[in-house]
N, C-alpha and C. Protein backbone atom coordinates (compact mmCIF):
# COMPACT_ATOMS: atom_id res chain seq x y z
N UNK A 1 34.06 7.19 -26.27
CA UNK A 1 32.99 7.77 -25.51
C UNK A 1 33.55 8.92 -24.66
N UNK A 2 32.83 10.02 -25.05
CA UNK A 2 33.10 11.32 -23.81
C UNK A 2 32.55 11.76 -22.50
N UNK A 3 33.24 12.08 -22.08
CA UNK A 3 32.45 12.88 -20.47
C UNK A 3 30.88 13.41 -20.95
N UNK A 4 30.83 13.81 -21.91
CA UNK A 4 29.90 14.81 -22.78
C UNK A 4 28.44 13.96 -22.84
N UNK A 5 29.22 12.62 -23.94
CA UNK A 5 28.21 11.34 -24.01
C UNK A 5 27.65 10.78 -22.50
N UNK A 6 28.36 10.39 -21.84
CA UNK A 6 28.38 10.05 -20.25
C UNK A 6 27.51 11.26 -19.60
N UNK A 7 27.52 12.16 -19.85
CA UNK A 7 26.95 12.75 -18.70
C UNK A 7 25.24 12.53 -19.56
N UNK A 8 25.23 12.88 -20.97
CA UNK A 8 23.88 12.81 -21.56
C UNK A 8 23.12 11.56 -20.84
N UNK A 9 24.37 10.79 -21.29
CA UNK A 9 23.34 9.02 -20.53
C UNK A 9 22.90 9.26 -19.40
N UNK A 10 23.67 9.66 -18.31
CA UNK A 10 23.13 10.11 -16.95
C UNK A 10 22.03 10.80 -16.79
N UNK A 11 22.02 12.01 -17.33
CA UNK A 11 20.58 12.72 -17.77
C UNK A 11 19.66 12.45 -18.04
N UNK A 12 19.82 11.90 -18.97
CA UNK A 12 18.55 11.16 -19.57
C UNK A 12 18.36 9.94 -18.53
N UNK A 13 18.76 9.07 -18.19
CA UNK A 13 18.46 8.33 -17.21
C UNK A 13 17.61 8.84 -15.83
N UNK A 14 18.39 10.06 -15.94
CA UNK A 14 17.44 10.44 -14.53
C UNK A 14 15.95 11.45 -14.46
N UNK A 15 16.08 11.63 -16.13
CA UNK A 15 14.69 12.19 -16.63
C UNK A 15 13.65 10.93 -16.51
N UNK A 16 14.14 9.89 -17.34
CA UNK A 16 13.49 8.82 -17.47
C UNK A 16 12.95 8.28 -16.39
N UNK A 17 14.15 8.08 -15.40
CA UNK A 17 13.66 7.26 -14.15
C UNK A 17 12.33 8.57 -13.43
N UNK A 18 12.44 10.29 -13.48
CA UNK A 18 11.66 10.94 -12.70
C UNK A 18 10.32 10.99 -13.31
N UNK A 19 10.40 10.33 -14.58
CA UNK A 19 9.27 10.46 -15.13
C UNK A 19 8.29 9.13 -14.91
N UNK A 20 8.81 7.75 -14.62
CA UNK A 20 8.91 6.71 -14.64
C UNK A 20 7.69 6.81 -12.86
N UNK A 21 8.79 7.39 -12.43
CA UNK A 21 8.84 7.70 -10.79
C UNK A 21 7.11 8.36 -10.43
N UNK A 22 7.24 9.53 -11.22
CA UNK A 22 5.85 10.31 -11.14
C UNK A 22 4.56 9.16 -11.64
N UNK A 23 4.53 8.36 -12.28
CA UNK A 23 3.15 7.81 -12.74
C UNK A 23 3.04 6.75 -11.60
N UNK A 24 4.51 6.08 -11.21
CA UNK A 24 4.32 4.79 -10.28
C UNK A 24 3.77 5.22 -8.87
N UNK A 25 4.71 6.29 -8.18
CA UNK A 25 4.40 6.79 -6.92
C UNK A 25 2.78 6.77 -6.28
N UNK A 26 2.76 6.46 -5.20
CA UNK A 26 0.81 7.03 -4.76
C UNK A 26 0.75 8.32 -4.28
N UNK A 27 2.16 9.16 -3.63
CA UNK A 27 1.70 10.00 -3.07
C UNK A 27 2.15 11.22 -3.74
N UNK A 28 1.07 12.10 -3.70
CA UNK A 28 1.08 12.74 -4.67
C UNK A 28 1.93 13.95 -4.37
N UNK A 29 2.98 14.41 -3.07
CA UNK A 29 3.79 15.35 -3.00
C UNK A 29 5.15 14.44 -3.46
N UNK A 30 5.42 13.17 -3.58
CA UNK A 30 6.30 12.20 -4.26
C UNK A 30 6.13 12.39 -5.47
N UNK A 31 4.94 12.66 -5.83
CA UNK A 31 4.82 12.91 -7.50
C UNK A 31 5.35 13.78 -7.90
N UNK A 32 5.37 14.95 -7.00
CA UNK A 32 5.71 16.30 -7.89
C UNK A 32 7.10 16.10 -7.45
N UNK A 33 7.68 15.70 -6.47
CA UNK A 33 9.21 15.75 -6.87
C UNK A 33 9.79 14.84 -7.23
N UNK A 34 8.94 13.61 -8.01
CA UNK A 34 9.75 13.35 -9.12
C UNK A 34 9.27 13.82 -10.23
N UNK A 35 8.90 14.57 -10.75
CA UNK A 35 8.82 15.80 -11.67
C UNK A 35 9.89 16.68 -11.71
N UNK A 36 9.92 16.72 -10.49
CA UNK A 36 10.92 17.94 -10.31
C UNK A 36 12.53 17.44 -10.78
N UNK A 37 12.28 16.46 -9.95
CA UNK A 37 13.92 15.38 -10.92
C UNK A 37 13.43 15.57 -12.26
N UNK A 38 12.44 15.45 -13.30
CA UNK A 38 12.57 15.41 -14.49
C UNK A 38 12.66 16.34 -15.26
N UNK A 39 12.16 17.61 -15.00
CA UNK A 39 12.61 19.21 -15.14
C UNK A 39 13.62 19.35 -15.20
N UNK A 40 14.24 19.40 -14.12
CA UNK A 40 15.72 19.73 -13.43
C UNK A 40 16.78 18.92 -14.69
N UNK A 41 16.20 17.47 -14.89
CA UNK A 41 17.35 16.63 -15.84
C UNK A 41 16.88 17.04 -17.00
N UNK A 42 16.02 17.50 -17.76
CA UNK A 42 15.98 18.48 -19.02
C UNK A 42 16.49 19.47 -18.96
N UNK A 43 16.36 20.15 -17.66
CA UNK A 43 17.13 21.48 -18.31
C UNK A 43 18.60 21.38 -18.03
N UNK A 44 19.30 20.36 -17.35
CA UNK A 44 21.01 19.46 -17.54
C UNK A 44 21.11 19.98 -18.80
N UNK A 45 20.12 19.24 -19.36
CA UNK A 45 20.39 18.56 -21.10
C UNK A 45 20.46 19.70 -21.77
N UNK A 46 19.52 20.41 -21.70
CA UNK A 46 19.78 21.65 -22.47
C UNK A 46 21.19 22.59 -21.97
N UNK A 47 21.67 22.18 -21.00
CA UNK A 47 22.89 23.29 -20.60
C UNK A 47 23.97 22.10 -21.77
N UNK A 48 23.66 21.48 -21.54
CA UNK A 48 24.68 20.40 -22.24
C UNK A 48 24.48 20.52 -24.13
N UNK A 49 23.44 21.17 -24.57
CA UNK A 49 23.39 21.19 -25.59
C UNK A 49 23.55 23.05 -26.13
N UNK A 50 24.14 23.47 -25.18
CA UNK A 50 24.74 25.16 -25.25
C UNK A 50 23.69 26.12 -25.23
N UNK A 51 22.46 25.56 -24.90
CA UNK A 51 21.03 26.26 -25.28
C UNK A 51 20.76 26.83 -23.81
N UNK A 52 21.76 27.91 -23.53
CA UNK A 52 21.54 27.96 -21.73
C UNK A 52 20.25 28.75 -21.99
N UNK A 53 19.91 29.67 -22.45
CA UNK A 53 18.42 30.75 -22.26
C UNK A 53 17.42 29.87 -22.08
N UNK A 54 16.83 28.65 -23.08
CA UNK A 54 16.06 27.55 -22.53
C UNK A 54 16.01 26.64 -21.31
N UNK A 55 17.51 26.45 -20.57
CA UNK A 55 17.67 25.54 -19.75
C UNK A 55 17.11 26.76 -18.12
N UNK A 56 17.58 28.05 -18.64
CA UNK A 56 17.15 28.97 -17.23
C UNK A 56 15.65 28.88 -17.50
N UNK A 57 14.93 29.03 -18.82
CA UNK A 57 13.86 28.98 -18.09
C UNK A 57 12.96 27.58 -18.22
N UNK A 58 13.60 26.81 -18.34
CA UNK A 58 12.96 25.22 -18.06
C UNK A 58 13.50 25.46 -16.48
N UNK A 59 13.84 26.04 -16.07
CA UNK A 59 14.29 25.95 -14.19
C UNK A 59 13.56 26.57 -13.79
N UNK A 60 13.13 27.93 -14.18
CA UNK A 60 12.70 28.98 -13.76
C UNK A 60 11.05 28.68 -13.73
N UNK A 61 10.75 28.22 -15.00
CA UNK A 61 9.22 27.71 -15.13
C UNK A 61 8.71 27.02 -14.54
N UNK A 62 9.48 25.63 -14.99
CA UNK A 62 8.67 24.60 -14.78
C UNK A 62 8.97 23.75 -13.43
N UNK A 63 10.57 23.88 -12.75
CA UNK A 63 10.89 23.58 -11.89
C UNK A 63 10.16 24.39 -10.66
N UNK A 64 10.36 26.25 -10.86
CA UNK A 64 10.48 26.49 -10.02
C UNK A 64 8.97 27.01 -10.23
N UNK A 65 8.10 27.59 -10.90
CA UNK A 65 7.10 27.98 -11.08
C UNK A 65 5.43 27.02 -11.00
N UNK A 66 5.67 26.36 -11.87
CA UNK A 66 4.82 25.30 -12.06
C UNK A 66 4.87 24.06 -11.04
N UNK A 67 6.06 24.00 -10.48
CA UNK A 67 6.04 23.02 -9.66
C UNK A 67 4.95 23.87 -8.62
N UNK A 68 5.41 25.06 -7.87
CA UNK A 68 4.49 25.69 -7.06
C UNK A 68 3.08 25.72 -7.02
N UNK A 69 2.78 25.85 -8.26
CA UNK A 69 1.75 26.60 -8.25
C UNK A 69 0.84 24.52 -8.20
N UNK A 70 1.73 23.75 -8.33
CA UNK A 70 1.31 22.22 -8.53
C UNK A 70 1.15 21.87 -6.84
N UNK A 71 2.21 22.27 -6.10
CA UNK A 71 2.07 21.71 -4.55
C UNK A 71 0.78 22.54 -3.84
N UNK A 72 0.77 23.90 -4.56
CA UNK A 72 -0.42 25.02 -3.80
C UNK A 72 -1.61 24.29 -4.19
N UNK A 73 -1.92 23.92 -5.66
CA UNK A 73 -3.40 23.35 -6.10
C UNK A 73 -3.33 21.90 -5.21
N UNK A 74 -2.42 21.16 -4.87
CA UNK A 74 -2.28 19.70 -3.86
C UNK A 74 -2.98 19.97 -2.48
N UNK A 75 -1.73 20.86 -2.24
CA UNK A 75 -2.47 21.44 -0.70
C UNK A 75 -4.24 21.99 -0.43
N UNK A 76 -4.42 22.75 -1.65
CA UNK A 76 -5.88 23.63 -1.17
C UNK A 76 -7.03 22.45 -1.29
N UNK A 77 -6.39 21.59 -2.05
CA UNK A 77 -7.84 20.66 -2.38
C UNK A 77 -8.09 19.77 -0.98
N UNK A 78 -9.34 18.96 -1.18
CA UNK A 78 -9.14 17.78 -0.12
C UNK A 78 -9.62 16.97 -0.65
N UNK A 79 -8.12 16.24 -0.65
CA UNK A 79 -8.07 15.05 -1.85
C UNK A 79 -8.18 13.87 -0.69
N UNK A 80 -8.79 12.94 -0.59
CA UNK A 80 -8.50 11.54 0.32
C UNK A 80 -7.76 10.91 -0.28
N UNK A 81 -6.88 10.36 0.47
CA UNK A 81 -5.89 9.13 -0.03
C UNK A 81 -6.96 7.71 -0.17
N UNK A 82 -6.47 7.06 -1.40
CA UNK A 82 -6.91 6.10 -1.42
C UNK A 82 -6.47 5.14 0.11
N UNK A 83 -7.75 4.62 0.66
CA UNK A 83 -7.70 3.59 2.04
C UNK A 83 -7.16 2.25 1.30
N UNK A 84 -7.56 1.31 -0.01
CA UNK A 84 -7.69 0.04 -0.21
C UNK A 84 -6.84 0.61 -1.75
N UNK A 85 -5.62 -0.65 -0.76
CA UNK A 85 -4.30 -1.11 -2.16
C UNK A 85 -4.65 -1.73 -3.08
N UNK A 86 -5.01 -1.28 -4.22
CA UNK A 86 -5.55 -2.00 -5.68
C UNK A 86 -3.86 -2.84 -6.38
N UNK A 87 -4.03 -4.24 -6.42
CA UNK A 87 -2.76 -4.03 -7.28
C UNK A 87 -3.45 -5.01 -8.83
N UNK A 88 -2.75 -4.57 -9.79
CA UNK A 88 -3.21 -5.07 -10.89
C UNK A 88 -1.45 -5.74 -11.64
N UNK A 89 -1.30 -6.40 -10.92
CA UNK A 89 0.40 -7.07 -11.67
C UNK A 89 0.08 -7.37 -12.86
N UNK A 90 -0.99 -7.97 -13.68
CA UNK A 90 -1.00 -8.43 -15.02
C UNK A 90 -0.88 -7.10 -15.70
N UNK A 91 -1.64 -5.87 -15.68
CA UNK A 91 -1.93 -4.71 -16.25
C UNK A 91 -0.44 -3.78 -16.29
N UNK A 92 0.19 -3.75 -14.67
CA UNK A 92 1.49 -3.20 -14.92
C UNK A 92 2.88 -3.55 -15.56
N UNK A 93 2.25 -5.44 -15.31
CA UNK A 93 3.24 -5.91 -16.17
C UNK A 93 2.82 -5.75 -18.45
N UNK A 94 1.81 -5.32 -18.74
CA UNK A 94 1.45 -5.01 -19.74
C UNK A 94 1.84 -3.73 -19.91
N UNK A 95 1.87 -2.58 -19.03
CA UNK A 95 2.66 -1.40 -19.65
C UNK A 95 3.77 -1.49 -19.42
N UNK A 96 4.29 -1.96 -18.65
CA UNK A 96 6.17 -1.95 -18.43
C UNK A 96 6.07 -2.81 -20.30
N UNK A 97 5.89 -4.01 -20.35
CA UNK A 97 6.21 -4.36 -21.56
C UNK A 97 5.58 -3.47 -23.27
N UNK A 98 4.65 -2.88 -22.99
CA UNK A 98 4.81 -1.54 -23.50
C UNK A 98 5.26 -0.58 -23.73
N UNK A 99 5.29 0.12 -22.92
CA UNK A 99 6.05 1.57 -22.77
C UNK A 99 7.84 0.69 -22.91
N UNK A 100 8.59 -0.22 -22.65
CA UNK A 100 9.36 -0.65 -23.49
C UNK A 100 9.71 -1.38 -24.83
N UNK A 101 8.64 -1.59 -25.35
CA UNK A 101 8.54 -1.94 -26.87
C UNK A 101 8.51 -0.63 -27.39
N UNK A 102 8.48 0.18 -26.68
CA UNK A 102 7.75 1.75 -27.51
C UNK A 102 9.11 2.48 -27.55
N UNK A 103 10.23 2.71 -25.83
CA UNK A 103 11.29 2.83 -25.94
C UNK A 103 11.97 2.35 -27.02
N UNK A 104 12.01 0.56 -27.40
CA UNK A 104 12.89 0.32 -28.31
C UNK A 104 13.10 0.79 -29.71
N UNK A 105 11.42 0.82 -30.05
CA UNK A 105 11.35 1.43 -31.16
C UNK A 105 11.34 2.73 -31.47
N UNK A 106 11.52 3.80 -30.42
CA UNK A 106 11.94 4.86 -30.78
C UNK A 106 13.46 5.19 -30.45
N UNK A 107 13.92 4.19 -29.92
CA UNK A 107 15.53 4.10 -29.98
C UNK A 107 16.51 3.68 -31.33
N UNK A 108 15.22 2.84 -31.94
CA UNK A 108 15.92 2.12 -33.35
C UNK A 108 15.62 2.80 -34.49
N UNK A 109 13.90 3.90 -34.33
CA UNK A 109 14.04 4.95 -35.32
C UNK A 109 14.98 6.17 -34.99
N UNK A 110 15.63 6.48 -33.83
CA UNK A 110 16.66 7.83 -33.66
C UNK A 110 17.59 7.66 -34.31
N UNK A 111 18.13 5.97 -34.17
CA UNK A 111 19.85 5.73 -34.22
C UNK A 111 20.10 5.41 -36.13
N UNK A 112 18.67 5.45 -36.36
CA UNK A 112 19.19 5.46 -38.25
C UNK A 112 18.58 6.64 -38.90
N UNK A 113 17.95 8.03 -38.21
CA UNK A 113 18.28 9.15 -38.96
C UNK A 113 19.60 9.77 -38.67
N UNK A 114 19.57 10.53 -39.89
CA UNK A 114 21.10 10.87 -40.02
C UNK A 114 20.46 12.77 -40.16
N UNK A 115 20.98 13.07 -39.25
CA UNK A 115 21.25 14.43 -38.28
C UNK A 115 22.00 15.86 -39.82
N UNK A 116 22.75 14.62 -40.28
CA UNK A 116 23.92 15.91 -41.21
C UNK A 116 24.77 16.56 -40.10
N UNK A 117 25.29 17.48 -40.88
CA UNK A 117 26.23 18.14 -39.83
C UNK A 117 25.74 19.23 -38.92
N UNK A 118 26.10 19.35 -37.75
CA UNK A 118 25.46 20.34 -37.19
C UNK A 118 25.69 22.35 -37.41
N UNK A 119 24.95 23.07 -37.71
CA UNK A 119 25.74 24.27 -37.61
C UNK A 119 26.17 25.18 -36.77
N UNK A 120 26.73 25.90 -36.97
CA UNK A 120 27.61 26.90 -35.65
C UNK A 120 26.51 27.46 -34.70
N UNK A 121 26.75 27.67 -33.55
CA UNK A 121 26.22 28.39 -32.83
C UNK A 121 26.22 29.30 -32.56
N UNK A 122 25.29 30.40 -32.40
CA UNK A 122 25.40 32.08 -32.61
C UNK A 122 26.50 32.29 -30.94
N UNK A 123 26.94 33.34 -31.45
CA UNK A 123 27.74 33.93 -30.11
C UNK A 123 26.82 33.98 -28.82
N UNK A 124 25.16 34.89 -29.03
CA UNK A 124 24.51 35.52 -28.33
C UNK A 124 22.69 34.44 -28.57
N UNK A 125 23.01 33.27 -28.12
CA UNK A 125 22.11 32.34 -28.38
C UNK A 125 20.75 33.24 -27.67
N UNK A 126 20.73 33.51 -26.96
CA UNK A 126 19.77 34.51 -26.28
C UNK A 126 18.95 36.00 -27.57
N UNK A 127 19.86 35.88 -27.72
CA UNK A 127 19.37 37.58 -28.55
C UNK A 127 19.07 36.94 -29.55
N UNK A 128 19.37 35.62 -30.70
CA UNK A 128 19.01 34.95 -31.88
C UNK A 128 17.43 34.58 -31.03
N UNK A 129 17.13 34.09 -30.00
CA UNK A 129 16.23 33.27 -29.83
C UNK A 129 14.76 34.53 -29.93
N UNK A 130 15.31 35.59 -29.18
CA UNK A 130 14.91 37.12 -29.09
C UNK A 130 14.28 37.33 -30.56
N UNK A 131 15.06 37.41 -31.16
CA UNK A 131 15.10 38.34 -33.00
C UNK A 131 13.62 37.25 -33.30
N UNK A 132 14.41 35.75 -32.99
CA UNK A 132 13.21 35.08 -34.31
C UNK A 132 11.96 34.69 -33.24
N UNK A 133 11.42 35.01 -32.04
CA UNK A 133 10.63 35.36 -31.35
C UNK A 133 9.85 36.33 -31.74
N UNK A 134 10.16 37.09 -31.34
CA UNK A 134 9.68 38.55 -32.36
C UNK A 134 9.39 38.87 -33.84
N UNK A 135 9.82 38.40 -34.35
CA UNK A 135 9.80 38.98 -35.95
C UNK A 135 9.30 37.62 -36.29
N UNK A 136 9.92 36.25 -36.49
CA UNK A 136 9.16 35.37 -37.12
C UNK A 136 8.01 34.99 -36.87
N UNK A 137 7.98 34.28 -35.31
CA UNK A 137 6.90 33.54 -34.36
C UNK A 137 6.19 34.60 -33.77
N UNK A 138 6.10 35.86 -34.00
CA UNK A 138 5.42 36.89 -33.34
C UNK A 138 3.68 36.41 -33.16
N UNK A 139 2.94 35.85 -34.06
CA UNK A 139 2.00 35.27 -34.17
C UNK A 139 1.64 34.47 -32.96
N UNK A 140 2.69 33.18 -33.43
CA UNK A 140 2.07 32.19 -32.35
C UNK A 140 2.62 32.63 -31.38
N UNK A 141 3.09 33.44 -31.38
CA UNK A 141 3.79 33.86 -29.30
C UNK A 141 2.42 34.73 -29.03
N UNK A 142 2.22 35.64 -29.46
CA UNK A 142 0.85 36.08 -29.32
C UNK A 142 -0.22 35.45 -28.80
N UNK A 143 -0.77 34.22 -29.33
CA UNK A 143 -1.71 33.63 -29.47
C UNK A 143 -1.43 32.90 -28.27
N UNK A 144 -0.36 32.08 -28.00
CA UNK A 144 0.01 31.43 -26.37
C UNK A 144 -0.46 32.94 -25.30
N UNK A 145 0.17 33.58 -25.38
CA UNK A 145 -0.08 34.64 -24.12
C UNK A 145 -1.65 34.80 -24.10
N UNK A 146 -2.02 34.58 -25.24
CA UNK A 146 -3.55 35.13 -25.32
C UNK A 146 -4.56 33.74 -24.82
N UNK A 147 -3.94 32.70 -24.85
CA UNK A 147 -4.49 31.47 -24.08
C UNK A 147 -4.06 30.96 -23.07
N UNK A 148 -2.95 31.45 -22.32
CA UNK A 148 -2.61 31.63 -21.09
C UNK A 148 -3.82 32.83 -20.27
N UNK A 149 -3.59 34.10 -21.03
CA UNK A 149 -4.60 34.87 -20.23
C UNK A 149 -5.77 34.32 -20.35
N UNK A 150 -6.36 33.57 -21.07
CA UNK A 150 -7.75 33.23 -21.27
C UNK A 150 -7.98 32.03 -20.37
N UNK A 151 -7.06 31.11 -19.84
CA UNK A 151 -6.68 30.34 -18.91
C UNK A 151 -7.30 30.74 -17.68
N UNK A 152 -6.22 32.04 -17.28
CA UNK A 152 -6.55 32.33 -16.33
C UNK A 152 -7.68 32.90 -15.46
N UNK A 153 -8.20 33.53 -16.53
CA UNK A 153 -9.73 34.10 -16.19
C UNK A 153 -10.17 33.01 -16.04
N UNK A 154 -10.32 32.10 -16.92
CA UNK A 154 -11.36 31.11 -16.62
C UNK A 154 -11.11 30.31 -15.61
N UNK A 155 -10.12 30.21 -14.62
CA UNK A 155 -9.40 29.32 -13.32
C UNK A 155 -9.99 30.93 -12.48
N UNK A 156 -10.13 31.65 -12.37
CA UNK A 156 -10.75 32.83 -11.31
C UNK A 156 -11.85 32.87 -11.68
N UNK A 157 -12.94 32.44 -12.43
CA UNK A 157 -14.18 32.26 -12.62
C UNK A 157 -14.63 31.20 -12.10
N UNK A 158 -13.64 29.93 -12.38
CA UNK A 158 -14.36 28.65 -11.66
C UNK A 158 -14.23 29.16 -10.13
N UNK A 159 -13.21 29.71 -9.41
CA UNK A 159 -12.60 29.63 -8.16
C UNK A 159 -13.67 30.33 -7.44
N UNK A 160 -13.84 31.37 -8.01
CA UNK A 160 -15.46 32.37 -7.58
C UNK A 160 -16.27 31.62 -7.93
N UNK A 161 -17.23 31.05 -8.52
CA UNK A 161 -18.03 30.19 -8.61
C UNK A 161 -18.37 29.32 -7.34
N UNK A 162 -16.93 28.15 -7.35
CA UNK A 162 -17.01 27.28 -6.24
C UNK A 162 -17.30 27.98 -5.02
N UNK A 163 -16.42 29.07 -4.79
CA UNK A 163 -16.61 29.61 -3.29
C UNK A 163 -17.42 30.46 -3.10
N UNK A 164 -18.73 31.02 -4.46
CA UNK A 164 -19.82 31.35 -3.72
C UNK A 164 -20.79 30.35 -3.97
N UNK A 165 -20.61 29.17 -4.07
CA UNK A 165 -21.49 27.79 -4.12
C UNK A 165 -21.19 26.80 -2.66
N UNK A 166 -20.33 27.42 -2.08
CA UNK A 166 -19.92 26.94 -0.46
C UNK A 166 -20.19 28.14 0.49
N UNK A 167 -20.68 29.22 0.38
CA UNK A 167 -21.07 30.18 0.93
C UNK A 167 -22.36 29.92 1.14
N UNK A 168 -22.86 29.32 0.03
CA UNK A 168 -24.81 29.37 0.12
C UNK A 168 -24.89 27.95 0.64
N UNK A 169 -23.70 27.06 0.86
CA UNK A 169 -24.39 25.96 1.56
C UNK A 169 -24.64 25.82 2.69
C-alpha cells in the first residue's frame, strides 16, 4: 500500500463523510459547508489523479463559485427553521441500511472490472482538454452555455416577477 493509495482512502472518506454530513445536518449554512468539504475532497482526488485543469476548476466553481452564489440564495430568502424535532429512527435506520447495501454493491461491481492498462499522460493535460473541447465536444459545450444562459434569464424573470408582485402588495 502507498502514500498515493492512503491518501485516496482519506479523500474519499472525507467526500463521503461531507456528503453524508450535508443530507443529515438541519442547518442549512452546516449544509453548505459540508459541501464544501465534499468539493474541496474531489478536487484532492483529481490533483491526485494528474488532472490538475479539472481539480482548479472543481475549486474555482463549485467550491468557490457555487458555494456563493448557494449562501447568497440562503441568506435572501426567509426560510423559518423548523420549531418541532421530527425524528423518524425506523426510516433513518432504513436508509443508513440502504444507502449501505448500495455502497457495497457498488464496491463489489468496481473491484471486478478490470481497468486494462492505463495510458500516458499528455505533457500539457490542459491544452489536450482545450483541442478536444473545441473540435470534438464543440456541440455539446455549446448547448451547456446555451442552457446556462437560458437559466439565467429565466432566474431574472422569476426575480422581477416576485418583486413586482411585493410592490403591488
Amino acid at each position: 500500500m502507498t502514500g498515493e493509495w492512503w491518501m485516496f482512502l482519506i479523500l474519499s472518506l472525507m467526500a463521503i463523510t461531507g456528503a453524508v454530513l450535508m443530507l443529515q445536518l438541519t442547518k442549512v449554512i452546516h449544509m453548505v459547508l459540508a459541501l464544501v468539504l465534499t468539493f474541496v475532497s474531489i478536487a484532492s482526488l483529481y490533483f491526485l489523479l494528474a488532472a490538475e485543469f479539472i481539480a482548479v476548476v472543481q475549486l474555482l466553481i463549485y467550491s468557490g463559485a457555487v458555494t456563493i452564489i448557494m449562501l447568497f440564495g440562503i441568506m435572501l430568502t426567509n426560510r423559518m427553521e423548523d420549531q418541532g424535532k421530527r425524528e423518524y429512527t425506523w426510516k433513518k435506520w432504513g436508509i443508513f441500511i440502504g444507502v449501505l447495501g448500495f455502497a457495497i454493491m457498488v464496491f463489489t461491481a468496481i473491484r471486478s472490472l478490470d481497468f486494462g492498462t492505463a495510458g500516458t499522460l499528455a505533457k500539457d493535460n490542459t491544452k489536450e482538454i482545450g483541442k478536444a473541447l473545441y473540435s470534438h465536444w464543440i456541440i455539446p459545450f455549446e448547448l451547456a452555455s446555451v442552457l446556462l444562459l437560458a437559466a439565467l434569464v429565466g432566474a431574472v424573470i422569476l426575480a422581477k416577477k416576485e418583486d413586482g408582485e411585493a410592490k403591488e402588495s
